[in-house]
N, C-alpha and C. Protein backbone atom coordinates (compact mmCIF):
# COMPACT_ATOMS: atom_id res chain seq x y z
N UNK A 1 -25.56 -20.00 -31.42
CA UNK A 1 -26.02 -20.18 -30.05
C UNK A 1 -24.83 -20.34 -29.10
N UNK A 2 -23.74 -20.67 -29.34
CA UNK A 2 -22.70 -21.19 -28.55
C UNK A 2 -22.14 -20.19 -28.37
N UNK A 3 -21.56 -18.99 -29.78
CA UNK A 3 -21.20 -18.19 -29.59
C UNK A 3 -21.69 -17.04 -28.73
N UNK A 4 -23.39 -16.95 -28.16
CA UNK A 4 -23.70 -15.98 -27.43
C UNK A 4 -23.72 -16.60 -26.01
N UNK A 5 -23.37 -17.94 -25.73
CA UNK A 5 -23.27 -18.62 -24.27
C UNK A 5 -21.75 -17.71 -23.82
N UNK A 6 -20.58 -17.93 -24.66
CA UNK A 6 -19.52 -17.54 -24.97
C UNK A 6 -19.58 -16.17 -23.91
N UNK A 7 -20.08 -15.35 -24.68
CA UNK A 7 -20.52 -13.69 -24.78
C UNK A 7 -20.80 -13.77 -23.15
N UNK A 8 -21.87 -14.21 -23.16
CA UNK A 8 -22.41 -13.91 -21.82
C UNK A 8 -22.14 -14.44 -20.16
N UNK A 9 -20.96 -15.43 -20.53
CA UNK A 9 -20.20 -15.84 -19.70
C UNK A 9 -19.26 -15.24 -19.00
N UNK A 10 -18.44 -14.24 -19.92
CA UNK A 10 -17.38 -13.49 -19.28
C UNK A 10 -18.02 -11.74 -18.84
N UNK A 11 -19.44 -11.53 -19.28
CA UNK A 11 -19.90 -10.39 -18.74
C UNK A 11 -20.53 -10.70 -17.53
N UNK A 12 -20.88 -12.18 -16.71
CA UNK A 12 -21.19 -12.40 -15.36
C UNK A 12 -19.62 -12.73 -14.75
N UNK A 13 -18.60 -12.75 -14.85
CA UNK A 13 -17.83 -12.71 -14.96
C UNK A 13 -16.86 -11.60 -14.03
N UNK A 14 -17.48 -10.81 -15.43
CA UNK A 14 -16.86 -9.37 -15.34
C UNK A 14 -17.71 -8.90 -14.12
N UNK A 15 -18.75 -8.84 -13.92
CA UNK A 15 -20.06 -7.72 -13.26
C UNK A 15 -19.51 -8.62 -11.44
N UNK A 16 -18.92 -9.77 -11.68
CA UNK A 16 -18.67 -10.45 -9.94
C UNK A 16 -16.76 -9.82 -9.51
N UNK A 17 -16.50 -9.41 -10.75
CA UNK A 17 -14.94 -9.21 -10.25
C UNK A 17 -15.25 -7.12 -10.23
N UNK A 18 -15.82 -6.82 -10.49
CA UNK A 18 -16.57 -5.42 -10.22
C UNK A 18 -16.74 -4.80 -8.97
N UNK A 19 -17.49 -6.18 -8.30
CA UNK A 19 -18.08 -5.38 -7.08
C UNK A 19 -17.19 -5.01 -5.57
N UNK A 20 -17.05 -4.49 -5.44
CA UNK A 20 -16.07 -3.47 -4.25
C UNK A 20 -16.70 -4.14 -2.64
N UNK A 21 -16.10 -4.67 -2.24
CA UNK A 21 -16.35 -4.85 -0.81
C UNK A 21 -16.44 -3.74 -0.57
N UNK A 22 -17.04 -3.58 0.90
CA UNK A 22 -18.30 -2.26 1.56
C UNK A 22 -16.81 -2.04 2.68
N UNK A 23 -16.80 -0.64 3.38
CA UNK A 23 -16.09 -0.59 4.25
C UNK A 23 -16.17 -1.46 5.33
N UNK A 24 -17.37 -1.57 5.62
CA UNK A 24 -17.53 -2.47 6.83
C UNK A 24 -17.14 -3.83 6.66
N UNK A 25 -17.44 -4.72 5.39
CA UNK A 25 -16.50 -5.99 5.37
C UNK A 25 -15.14 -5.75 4.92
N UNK A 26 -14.52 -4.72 5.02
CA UNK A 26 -12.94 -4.47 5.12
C UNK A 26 -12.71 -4.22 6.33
N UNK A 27 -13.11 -3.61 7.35
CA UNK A 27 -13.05 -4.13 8.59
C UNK A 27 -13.09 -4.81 9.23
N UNK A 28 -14.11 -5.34 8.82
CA UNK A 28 -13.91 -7.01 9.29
C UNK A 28 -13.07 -7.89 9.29
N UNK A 29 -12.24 -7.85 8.04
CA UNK A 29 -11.43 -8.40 7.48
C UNK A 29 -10.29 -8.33 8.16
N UNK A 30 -10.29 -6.83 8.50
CA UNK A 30 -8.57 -6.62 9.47
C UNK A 30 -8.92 -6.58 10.59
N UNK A 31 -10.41 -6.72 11.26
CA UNK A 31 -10.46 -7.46 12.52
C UNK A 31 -10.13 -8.73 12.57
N UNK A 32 -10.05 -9.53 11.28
CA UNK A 32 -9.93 -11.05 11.56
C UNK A 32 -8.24 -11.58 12.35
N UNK A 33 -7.60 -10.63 12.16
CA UNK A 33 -6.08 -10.39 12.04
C UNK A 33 -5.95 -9.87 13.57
N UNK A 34 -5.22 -10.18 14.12
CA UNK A 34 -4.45 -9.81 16.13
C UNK A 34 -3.58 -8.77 15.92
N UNK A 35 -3.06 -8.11 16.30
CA UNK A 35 -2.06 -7.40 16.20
C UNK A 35 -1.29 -7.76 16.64
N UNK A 36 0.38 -7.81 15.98
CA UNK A 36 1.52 -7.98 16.19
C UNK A 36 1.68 -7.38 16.84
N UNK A 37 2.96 -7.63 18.00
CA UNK A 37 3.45 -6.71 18.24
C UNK A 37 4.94 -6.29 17.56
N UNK A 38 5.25 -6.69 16.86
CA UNK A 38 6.44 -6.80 15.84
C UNK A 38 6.48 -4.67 15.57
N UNK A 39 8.16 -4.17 15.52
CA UNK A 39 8.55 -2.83 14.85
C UNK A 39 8.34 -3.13 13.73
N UNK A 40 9.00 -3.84 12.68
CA UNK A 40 8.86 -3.99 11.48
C UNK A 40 8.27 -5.37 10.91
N UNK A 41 8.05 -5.69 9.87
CA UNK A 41 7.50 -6.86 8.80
C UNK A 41 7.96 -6.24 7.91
N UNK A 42 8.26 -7.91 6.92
CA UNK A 42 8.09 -7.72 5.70
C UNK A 42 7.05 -8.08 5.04
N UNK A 43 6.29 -7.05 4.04
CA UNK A 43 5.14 -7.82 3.77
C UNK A 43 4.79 -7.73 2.02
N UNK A 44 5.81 -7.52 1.39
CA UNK A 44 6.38 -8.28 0.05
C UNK A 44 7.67 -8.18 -0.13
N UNK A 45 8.61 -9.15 -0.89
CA UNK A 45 9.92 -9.26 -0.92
C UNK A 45 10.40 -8.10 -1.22
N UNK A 46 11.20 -8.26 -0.35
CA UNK A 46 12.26 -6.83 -0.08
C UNK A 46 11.62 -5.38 -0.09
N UNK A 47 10.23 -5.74 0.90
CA UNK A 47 9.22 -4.19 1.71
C UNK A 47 8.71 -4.29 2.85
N UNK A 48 9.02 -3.25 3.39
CA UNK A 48 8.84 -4.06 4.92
C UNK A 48 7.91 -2.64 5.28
N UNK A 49 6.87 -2.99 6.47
CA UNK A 49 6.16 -2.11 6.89
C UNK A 49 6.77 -1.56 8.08
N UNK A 50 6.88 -0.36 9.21
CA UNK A 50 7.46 -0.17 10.24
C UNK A 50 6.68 0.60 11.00
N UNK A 51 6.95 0.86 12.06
CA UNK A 51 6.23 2.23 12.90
C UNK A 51 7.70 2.86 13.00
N UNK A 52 7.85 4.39 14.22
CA UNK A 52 8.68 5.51 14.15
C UNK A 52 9.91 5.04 14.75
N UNK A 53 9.96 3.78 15.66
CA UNK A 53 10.79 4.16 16.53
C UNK A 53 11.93 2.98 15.84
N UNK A 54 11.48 2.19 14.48
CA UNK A 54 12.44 1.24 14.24
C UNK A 54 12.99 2.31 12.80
N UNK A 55 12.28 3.18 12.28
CA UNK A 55 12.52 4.19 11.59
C UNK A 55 13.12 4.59 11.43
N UNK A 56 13.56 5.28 13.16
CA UNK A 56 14.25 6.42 13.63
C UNK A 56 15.16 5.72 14.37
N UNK A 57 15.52 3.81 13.80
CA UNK A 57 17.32 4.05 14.61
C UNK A 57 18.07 3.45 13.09
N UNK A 58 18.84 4.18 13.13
CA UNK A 58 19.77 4.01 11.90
C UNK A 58 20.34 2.52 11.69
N UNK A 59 21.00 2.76 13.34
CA UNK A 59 21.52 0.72 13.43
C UNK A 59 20.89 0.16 12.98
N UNK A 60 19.49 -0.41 12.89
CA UNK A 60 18.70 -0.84 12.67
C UNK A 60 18.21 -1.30 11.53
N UNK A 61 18.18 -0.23 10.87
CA UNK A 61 18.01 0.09 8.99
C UNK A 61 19.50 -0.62 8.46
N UNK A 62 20.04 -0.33 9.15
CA UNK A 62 21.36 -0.56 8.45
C UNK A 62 21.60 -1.98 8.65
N UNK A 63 21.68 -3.13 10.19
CA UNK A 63 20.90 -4.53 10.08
C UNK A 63 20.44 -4.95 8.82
N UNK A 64 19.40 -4.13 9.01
CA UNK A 64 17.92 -4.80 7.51
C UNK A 64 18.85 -4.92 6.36
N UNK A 65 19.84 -3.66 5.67
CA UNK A 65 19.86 -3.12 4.59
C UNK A 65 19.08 -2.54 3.59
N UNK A 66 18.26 -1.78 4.79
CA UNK A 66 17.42 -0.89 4.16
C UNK A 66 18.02 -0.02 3.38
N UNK A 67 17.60 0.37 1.99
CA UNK A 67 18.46 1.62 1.05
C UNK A 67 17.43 2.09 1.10
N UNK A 68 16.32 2.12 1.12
CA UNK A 68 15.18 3.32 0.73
C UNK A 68 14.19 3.38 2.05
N UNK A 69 13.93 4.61 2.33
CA UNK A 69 12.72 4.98 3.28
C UNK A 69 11.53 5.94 2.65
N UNK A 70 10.23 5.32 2.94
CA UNK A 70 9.36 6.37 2.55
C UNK A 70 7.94 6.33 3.94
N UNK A 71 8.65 7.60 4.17
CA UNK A 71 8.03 7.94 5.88
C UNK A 71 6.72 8.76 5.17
N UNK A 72 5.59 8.53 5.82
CA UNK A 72 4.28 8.40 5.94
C UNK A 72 3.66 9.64 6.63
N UNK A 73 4.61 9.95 7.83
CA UNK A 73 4.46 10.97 8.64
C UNK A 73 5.36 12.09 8.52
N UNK A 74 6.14 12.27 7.72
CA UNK A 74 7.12 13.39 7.34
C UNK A 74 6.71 14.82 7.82
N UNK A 75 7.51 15.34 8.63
CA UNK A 75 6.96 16.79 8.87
C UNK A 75 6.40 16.63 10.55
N UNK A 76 5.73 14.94 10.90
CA UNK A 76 4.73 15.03 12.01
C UNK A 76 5.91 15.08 12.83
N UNK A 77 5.00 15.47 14.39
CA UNK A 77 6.25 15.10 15.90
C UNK A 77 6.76 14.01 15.76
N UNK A 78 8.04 13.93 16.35
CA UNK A 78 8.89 12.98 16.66
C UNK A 78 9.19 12.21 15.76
N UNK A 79 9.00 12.70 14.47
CA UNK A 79 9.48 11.89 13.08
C UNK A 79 10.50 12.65 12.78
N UNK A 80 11.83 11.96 12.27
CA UNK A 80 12.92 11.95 12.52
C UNK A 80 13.58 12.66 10.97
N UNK A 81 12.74 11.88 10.18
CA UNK A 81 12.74 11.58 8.79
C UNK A 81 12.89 12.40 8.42
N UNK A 82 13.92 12.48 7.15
CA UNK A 82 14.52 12.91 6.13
C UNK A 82 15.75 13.21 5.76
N UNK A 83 16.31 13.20 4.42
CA UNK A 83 17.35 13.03 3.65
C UNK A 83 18.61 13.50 4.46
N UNK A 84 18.38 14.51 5.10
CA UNK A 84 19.50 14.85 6.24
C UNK A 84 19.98 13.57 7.43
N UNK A 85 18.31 13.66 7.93
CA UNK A 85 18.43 12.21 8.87
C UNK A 85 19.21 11.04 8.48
N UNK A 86 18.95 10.60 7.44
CA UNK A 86 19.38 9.35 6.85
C UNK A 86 20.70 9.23 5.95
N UNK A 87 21.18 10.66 5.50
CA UNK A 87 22.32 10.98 5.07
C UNK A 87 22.10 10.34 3.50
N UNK A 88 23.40 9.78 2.81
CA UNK A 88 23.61 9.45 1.46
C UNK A 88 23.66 8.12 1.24
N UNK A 89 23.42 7.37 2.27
CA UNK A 89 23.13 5.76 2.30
C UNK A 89 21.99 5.38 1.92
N UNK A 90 21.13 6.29 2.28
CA UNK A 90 19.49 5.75 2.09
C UNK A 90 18.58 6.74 0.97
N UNK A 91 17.96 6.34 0.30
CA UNK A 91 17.20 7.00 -0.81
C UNK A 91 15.78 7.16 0.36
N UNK A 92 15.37 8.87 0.38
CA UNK A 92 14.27 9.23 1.44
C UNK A 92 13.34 9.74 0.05
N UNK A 93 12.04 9.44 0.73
CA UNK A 93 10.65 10.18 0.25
C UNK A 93 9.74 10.26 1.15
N UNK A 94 9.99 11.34 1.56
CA UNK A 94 8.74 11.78 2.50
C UNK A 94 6.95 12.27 1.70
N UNK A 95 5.99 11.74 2.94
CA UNK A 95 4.88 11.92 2.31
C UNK A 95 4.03 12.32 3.53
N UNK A 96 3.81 14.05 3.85
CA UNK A 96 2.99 14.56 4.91
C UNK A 96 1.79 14.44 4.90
N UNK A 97 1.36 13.35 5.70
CA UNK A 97 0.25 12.63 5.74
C UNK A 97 -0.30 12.85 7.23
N UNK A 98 -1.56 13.10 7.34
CA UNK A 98 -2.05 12.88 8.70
C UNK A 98 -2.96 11.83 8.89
N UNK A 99 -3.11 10.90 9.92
CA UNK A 99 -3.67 9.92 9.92
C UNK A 99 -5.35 10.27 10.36
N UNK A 100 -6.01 11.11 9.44
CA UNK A 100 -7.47 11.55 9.67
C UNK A 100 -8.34 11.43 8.44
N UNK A 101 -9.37 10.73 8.63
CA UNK A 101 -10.32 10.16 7.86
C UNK A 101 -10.69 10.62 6.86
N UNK A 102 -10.61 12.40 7.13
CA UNK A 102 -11.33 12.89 6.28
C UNK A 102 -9.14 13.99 5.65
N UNK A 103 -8.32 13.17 5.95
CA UNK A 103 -7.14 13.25 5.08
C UNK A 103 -7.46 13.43 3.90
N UNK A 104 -6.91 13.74 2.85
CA UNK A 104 -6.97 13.26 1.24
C UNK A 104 -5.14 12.65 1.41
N UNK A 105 -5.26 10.94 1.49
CA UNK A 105 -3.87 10.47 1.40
C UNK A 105 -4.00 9.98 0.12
N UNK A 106 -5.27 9.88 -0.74
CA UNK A 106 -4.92 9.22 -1.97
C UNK A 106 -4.50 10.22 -3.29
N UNK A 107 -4.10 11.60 -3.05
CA UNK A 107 -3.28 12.28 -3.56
C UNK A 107 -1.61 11.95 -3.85
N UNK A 108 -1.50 11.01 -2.75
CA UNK A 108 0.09 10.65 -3.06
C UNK A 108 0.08 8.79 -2.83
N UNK A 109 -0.73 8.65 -3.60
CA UNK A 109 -0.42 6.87 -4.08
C UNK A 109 -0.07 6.53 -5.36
N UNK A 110 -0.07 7.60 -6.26
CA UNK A 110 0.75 7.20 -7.50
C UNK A 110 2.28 7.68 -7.12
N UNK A 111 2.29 9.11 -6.55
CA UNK A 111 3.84 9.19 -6.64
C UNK A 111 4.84 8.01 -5.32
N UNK A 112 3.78 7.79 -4.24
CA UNK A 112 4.57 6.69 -3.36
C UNK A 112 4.80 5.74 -3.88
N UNK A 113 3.59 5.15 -4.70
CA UNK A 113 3.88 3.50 -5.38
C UNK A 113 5.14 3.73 -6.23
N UNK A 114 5.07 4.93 -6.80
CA UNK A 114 6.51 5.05 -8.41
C UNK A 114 7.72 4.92 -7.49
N UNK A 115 7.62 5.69 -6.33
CA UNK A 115 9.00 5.88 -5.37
C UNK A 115 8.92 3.70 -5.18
N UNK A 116 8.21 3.38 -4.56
CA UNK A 116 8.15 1.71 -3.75
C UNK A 116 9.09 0.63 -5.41
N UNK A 117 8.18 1.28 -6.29
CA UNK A 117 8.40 0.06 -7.55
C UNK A 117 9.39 0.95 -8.24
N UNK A 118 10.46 1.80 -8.46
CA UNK A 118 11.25 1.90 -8.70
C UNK A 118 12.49 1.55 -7.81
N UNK A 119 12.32 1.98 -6.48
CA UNK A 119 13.30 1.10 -5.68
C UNK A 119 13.38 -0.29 -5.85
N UNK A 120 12.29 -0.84 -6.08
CA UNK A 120 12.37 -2.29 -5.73
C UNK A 120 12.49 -2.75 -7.47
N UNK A 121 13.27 -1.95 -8.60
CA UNK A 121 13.40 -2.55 -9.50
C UNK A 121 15.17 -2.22 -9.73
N UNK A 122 15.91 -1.23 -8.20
CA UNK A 122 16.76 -1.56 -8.01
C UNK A 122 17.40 -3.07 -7.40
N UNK A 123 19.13 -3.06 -8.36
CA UNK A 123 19.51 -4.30 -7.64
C UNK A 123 19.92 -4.23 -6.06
N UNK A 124 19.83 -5.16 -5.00
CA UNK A 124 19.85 -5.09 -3.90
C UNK A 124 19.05 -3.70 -3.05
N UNK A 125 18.11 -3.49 -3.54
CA UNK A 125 17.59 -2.45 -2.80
C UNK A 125 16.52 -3.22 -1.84
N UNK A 126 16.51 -2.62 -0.70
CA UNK A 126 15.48 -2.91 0.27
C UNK A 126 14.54 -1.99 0.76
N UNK A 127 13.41 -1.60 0.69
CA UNK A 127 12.73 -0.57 1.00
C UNK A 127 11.66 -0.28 2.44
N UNK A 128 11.69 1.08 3.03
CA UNK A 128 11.29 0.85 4.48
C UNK A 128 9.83 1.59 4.12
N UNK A 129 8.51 1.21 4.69
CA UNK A 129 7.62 2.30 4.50
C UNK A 129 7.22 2.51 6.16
N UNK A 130 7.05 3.76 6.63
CA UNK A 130 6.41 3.85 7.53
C UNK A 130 6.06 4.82 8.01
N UNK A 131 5.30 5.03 9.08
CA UNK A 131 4.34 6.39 9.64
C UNK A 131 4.91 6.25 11.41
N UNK A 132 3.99 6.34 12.24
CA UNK A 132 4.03 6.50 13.47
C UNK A 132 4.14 4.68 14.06
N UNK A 133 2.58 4.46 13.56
CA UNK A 133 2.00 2.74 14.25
C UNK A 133 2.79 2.27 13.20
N UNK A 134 2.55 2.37 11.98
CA UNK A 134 3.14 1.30 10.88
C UNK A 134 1.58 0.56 10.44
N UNK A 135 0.30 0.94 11.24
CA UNK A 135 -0.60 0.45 10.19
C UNK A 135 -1.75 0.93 9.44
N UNK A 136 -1.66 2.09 9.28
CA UNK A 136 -2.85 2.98 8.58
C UNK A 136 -2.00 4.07 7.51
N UNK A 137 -1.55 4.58 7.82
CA UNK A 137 -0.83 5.85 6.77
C UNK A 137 0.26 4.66 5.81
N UNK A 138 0.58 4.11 6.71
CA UNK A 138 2.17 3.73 5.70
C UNK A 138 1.37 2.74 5.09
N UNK A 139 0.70 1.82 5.81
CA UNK A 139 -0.35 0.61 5.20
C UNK A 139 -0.73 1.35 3.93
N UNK A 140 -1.52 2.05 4.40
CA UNK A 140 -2.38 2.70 2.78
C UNK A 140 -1.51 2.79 1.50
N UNK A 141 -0.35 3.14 1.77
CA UNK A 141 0.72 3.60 0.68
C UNK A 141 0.92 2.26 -0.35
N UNK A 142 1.07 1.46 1.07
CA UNK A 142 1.61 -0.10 0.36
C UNK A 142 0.64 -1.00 -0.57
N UNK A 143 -0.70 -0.99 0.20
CA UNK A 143 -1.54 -0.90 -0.27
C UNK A 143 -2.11 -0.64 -1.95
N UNK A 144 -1.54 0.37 -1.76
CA UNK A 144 -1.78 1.39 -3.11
C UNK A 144 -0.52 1.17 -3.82
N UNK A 145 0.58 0.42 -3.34
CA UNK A 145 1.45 0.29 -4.28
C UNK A 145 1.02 -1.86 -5.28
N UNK A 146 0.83 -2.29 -4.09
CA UNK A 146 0.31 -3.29 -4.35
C UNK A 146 -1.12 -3.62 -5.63
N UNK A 147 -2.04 -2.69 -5.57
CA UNK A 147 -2.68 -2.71 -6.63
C UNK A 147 -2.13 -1.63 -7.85
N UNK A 148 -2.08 -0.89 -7.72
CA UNK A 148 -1.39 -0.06 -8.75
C UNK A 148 -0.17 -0.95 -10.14
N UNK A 149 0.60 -1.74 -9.05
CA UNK A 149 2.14 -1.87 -9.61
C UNK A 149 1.45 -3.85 -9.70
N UNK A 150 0.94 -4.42 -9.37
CA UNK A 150 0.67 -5.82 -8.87
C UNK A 150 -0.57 -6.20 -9.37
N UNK A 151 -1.40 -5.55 -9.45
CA UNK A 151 -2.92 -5.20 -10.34
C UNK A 151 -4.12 -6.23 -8.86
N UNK A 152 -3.77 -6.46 -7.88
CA UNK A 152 -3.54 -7.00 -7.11
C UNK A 152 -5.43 -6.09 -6.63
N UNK A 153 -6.29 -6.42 -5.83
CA UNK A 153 -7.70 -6.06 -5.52
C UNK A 153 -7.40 -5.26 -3.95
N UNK A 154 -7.87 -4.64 -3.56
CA UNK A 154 -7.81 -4.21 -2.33
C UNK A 154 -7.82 -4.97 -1.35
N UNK A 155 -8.93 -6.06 -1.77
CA UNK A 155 -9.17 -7.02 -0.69
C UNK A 155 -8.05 -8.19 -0.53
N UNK A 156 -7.30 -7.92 -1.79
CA UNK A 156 -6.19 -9.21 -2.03
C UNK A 156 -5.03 -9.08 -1.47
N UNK A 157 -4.86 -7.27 -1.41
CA UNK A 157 -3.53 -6.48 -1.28
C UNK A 157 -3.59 -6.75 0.22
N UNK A 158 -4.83 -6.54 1.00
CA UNK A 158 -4.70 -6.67 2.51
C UNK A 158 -4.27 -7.99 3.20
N UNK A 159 -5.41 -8.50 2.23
CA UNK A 159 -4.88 -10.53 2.69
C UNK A 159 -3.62 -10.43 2.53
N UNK A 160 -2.66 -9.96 1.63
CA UNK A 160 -1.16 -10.01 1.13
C UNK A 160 -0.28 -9.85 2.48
N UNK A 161 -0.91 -8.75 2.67
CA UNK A 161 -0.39 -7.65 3.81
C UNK A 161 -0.21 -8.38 5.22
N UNK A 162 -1.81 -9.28 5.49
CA UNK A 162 -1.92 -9.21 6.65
C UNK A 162 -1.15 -10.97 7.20
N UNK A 163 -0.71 -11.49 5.58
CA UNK A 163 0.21 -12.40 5.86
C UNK A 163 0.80 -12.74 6.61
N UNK A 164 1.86 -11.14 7.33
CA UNK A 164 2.96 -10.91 7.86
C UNK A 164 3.05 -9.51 9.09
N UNK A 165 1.71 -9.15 9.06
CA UNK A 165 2.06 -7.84 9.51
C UNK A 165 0.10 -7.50 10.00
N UNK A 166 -0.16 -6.91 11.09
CA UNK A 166 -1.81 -6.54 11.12
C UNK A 166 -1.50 -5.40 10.81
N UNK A 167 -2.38 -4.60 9.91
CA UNK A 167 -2.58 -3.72 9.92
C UNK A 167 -4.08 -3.02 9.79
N UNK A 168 -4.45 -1.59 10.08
CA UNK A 168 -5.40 -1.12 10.13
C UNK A 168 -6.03 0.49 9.42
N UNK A 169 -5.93 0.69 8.48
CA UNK A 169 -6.53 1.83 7.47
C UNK A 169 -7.26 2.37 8.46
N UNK A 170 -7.27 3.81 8.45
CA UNK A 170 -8.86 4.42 9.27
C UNK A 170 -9.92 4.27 7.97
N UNK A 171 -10.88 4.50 8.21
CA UNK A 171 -12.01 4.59 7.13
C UNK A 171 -12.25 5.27 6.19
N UNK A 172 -11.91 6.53 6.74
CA UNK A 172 -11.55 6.96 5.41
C UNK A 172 -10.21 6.77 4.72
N UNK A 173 -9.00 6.20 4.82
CA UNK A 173 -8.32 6.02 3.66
C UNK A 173 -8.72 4.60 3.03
N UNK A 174 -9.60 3.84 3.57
CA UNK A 174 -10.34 2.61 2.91
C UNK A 174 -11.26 2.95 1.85
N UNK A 175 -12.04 4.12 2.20
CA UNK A 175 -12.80 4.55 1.41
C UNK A 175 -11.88 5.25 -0.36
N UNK A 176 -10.75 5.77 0.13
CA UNK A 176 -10.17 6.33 -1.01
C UNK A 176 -9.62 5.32 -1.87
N UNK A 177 -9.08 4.10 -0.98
CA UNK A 177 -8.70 2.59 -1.43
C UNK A 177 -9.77 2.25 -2.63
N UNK A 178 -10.57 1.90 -2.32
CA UNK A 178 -12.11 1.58 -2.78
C UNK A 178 -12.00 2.19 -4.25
N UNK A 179 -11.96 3.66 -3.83
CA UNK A 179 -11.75 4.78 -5.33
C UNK A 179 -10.88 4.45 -5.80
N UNK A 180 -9.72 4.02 -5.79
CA UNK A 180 -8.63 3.71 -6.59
C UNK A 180 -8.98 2.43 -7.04
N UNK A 181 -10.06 1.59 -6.39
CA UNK A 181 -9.96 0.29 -7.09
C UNK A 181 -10.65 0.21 -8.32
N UNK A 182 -11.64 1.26 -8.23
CA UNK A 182 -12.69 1.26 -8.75
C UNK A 182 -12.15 2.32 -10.53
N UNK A 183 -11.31 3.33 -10.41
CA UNK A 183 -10.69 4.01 -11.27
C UNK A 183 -9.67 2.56 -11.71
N UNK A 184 -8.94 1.78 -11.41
CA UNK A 184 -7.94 0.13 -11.70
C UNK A 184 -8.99 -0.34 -12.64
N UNK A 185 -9.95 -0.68 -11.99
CA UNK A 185 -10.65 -1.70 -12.76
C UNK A 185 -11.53 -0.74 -14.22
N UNK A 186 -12.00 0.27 -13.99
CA UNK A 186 -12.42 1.35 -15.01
C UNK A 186 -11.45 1.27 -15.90
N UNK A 187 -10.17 1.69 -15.90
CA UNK A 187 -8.94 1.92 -16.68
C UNK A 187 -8.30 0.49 -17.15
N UNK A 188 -8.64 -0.79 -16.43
CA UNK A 188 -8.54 -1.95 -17.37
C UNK A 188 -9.19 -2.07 -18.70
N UNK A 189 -10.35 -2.08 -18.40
CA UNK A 189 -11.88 -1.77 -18.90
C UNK A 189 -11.79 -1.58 -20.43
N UNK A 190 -11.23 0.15 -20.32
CA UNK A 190 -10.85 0.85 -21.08
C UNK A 190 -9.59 0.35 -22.02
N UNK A 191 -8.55 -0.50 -21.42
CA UNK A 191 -7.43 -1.02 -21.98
C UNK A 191 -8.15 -1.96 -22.82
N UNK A 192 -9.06 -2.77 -22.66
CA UNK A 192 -9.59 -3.94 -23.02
C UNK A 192 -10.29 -3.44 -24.18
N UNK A 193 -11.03 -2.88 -24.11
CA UNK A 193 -11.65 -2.11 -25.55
C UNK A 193 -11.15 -1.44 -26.31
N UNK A 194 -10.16 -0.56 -25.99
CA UNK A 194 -8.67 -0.06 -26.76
C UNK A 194 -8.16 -1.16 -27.53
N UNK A 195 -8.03 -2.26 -27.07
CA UNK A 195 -7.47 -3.64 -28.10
C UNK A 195 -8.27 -4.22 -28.86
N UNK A 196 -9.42 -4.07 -28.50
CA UNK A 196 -10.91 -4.59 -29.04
C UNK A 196 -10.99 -3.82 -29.86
């Protein structure tokens, strides 16, 4: 008898750490948050979020000791970005992203997160992510590096986020968020019964 209390404890458990907040209470959520007016944050040790124009001054990066940039908007107007731009001081990864709902940005959240958590498993490396605003394209990335690399919930990664920095996903890259959380927690799942 004890042993099936056991049992059935960690499958209510399991079925409450499952359920996916709805887009609309993720909105909410980053309505709860003001907007900074801050160029950059840091919003985990040694990652800082940015918009274009703290991006696009070198002085600046170079202040921080930024070594790595991974621009969000690569390719868009008035983005500055890339390996030329930044020369042999800074490690670049560009990711041509448009900030539209119906985007597919969650095509490049495994290779951004590998670019974020390999820099940051350099010594003294500091890493820049950013897009235009600094809170939807580049957000998403971080985002997605935060659960991926941190095992960290969508809803946890934002609270993380919004620590230090407001930011704002359009809806649809919340929605692709969601999908990735939901493939995280599937692929735990699967780890767990693999050992089982």
């Amino acid at each position: 008898m004890a042993g099936e209390e056991e049992t059935a404890l960690p499958k209510e458990e399991e079925s409450q750490a499952d359920v996916c907040p709805t887009i609309r209470e993720l909105q909410r959520l980053l309505d709860s948050k003001h907007p900074f007016p801050h160029h950059v944050d840091e919003v985990w040790p040694n990652l800082f979020l940015a918009d274009l124009c703290f991006a696009n001054n070198r002085y600046e990066l170079w202040k921080l000791g930024i070594t790595h940039v991974l621009n969000a908007a690569h390719g868009r107007m008035h983005s500055d970005g890339s390996p030329e731009f930044y020369g042999t001081s800074i490690t670049y990864h560009g990711v041509p992203a448009n900030d539209l709902p119906d985007f597919d940005i969650s095509q490049y959240f495994y290779s951004a997160s590998e670019f974020i958590h390999k820099a940051l498993n350099t010594y003294g490396a500091r890493v820049l992510v950013h897009c235009v605003v600094g809170i939807s394209r580049s957000a998403s990335l971080v985002l997605a590096y935060l659960m991926i690399h941190h095992q960290l919930s969508l809803t946890q990664a934002i609270q993380k986020v919004q620590e230090n920095r407001w930011i704002f996903p359009n809806a649809g890259f919340l929605q692709q968020l969601l999908h990735l959380e939901k493939e995280l927690q599937q692929a735990g799942k699967n780890q767990v019964q693999s050992i089982n």
